[in-house]
Protein backbone atom coordinates (compact mmCIF):
# COMPACT_ATOMS: atom_id res chain seq x y z
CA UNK A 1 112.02 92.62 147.40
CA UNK A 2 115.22 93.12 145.37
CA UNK A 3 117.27 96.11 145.77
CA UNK A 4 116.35 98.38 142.58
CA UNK A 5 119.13 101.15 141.53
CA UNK A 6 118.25 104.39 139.55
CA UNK A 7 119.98 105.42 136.27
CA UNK A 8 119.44 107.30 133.55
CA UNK A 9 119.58 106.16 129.53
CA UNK A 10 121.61 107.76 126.75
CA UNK A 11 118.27 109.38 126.40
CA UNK A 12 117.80 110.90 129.63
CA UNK A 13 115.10 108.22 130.54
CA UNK A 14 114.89 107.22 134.44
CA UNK A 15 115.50 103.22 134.53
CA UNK A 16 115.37 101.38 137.81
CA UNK A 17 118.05 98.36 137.76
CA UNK A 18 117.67 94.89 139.74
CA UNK A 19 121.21 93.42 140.32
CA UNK A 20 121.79 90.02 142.06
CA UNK A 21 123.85 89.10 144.68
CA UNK A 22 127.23 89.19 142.75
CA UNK A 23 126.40 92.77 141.51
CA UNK A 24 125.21 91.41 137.91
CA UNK A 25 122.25 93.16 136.23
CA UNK A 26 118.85 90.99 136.48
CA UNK A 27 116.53 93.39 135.26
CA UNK A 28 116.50 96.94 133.94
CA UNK A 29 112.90 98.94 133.19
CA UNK A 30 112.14 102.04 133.10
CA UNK A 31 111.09 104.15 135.88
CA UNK A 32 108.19 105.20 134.58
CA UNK A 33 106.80 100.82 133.97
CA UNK A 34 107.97 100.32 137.38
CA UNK A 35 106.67 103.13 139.46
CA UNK A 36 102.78 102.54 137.38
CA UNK A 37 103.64 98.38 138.57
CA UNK A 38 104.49 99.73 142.32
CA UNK A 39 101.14 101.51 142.57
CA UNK A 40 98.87 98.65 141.23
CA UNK A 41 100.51 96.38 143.76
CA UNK A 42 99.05 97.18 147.44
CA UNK A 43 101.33 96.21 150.20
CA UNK A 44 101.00 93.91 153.39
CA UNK A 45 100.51 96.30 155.69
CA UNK A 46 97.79 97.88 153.04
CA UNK A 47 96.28 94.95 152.77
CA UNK A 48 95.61 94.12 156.49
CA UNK A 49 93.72 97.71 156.98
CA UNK A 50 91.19 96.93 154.20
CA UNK A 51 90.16 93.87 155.67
């Protein structure tokens, strides 16, 4: 998974930025779209204790 950064907006909004590998931004959402996407998402290790 890509690196994600935390800033903040001219509005005081938390945004989590993707850069790539020259330190360009890739993607920029906010915190609060990100976090909800995170939790959806189960992760491997999640995944194998279900089964």
């Amino acid at each position: 998974m890509a690196k994600r950064t935390t800033h903040r907006s001219r509005s005081g909004t938390k945004l989590y930025a993707v850069r790539d590998k020259k330190g360009r931004f890739v993607d920029i959402q906010t915190y609060k779209r990100a976090h909800g996407a995170d939790i959806k998402r189960k992760g491997k290790k999640e995944k194998r204790k279900s089964r």
